[in-house]
N, C-alpha and C. Protein backbone atom coordinates (compact mmCIF):
# COMPACT_ATOMS: atom_id res chain seq x y z
N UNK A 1 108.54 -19.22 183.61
CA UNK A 1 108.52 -18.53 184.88
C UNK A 1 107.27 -17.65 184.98
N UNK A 2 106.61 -16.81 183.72
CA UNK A 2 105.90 -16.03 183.93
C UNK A 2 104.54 -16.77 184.13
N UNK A 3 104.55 -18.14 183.36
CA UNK A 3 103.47 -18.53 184.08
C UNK A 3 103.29 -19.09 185.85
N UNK A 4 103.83 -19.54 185.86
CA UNK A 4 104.43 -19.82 187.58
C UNK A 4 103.73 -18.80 188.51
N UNK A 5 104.36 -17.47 188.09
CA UNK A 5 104.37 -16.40 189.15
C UNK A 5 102.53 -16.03 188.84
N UNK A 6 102.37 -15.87 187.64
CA UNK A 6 100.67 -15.27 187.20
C UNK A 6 99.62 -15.90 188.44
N UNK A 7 99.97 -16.94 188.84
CA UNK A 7 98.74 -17.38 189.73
C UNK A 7 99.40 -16.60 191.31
N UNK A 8 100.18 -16.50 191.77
CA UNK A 8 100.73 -16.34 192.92
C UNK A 8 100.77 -15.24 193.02
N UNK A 9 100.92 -13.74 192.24
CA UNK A 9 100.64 -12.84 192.60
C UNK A 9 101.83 -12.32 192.23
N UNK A 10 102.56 -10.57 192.50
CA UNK A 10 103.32 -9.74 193.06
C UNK A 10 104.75 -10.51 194.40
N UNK A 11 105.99 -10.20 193.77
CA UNK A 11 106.37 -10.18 194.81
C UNK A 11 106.56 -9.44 195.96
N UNK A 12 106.35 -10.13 197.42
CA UNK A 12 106.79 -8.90 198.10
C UNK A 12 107.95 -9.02 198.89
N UNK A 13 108.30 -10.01 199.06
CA UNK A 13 109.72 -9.89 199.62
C UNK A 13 110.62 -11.48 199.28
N UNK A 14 111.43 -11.10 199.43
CA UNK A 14 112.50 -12.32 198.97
C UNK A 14 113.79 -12.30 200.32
N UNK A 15 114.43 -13.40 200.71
CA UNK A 15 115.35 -13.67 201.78
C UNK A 15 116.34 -14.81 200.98
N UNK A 16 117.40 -14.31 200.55
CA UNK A 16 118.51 -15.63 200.17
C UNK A 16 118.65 -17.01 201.45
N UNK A 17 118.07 -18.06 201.08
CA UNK A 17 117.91 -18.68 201.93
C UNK A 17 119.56 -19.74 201.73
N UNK A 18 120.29 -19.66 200.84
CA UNK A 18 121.21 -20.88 200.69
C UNK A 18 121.51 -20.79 199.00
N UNK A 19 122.78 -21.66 198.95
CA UNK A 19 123.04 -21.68 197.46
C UNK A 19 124.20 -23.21 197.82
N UNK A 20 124.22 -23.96 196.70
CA UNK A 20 124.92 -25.21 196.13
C UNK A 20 125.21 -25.71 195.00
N UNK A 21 126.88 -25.39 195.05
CA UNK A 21 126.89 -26.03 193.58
C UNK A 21 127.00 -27.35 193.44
N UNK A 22 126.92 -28.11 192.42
CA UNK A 22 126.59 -29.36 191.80
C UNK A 22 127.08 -29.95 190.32
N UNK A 23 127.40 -30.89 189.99
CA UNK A 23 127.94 -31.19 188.59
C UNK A 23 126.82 -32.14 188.23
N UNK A 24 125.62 -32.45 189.13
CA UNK A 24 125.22 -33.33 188.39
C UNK A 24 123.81 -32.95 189.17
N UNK A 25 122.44 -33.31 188.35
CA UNK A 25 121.09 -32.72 188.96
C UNK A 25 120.35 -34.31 187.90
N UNK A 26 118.72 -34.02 188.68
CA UNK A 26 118.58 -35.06 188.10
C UNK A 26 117.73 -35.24 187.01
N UNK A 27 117.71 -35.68 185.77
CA UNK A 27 117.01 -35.50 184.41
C UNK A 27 118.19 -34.69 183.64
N UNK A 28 119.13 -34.39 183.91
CA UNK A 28 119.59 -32.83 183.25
C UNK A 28 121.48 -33.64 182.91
N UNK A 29 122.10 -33.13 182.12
CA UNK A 29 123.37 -33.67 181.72
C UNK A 29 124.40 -33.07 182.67
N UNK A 30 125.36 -33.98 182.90
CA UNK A 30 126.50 -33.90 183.73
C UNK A 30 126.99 -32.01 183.31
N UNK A 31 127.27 -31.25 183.95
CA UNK A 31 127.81 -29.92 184.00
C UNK A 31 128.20 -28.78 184.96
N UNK A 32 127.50 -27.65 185.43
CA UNK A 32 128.25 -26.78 186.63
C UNK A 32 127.22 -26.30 186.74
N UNK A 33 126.45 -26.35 187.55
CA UNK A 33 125.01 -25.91 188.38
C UNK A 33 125.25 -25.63 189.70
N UNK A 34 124.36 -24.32 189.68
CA UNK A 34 124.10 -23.48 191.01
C UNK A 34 122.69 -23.64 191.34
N UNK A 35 122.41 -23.99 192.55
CA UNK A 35 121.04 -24.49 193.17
C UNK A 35 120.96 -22.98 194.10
N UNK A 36 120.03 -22.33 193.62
CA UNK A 36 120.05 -21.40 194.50
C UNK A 36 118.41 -21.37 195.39
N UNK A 37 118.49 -21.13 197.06
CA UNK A 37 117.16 -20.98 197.42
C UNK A 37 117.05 -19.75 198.40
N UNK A 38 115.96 -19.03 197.82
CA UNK A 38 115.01 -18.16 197.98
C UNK A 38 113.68 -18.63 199.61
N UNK A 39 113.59 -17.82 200.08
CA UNK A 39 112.11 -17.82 201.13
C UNK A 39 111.69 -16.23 200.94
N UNK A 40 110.22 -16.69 200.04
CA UNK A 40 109.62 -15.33 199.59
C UNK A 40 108.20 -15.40 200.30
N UNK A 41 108.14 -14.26 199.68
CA UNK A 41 106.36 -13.96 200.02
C UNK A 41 105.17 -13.57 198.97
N UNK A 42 104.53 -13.58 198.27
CA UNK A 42 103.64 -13.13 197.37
C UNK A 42 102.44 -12.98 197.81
N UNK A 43 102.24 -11.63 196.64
CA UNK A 43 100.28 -10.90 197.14
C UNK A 43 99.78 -12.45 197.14
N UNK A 44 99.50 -13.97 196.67
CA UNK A 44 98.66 -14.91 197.21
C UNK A 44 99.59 -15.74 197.38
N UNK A 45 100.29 -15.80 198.12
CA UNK A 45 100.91 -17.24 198.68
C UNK A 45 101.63 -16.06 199.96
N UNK A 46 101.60 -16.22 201.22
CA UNK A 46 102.17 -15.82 202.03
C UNK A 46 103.49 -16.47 202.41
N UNK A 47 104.08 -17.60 202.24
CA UNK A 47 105.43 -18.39 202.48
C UNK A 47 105.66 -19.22 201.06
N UNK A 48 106.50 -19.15 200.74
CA UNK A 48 107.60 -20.00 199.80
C UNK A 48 108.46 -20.03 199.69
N UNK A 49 108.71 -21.37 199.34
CA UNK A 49 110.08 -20.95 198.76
C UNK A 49 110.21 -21.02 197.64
N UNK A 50 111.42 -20.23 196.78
CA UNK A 50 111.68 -20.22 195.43
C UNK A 50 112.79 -21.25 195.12
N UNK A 51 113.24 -22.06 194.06
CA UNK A 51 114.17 -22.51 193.76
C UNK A 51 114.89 -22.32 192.39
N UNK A 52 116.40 -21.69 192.14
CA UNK A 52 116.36 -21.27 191.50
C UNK A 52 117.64 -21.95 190.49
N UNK A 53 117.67 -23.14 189.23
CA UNK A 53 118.58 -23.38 188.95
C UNK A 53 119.25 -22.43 187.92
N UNK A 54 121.03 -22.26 187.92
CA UNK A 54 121.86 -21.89 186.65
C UNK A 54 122.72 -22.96 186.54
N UNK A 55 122.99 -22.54 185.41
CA UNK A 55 123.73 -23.65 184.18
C UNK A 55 125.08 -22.52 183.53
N UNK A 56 126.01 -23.60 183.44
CA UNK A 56 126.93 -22.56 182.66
C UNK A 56 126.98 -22.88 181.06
N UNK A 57 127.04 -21.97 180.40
CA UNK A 57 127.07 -22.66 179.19
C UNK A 57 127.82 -21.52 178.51
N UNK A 58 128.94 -22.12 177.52
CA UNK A 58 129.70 -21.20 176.96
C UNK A 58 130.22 -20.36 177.69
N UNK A 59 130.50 -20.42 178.82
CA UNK A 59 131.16 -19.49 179.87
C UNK A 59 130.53 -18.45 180.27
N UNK A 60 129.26 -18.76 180.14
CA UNK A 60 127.96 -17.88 180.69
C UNK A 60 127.04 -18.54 181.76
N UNK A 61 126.03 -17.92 182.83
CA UNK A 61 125.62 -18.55 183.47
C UNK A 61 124.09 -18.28 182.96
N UNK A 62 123.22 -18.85 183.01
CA UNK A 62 121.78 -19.05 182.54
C UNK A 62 120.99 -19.96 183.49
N UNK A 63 119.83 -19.19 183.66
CA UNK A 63 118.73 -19.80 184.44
C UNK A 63 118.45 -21.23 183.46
N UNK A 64 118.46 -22.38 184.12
CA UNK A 64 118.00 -23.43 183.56
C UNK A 64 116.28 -24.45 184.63
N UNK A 65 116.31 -23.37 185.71
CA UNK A 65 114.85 -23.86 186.32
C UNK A 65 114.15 -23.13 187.27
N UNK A 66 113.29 -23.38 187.25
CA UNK A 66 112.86 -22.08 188.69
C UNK A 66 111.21 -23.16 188.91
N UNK A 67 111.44 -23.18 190.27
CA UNK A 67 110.47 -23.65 191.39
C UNK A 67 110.11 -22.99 192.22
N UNK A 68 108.60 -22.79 192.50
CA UNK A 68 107.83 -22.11 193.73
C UNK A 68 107.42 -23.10 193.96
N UNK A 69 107.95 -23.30 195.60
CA UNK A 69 106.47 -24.22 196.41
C UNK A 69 106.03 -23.89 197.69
């Protein structure tokens, strides 16, 4: 993630755009995933969106992906 963000800058604002869960994504093993999306802004990218996957594991939830585009 920290490389991701290093070119794009500071955030400055974030808007929960949507969320979906899922048992199945693609490359990734059958399980309980939350697709979460973000519409942000950064000091160099003025519009994006973020995408943000969790995973449950052991009855915990954990970031398993994160997309800016």
């Amino acid at each position: 993630m920290k490389g991701v963000r290093e070119s794009i800058g500071a955030l400055e604002s974030r808007k929960h755009a949507g969320s979906q869960t899922t048992k199945t994504l693609p490359g990734a093993p059958d399980g309980d995933y939350i697709v979460m999306t973000f519409n942000a802004k950064f000091a160099n990218k003025a519009s994006a969106i973020e995408t943000v996957v969790v995973s449950k594991e052991g009855g915990s939830w954990r970031v398993a992906g994160y997309i800016v585009r």
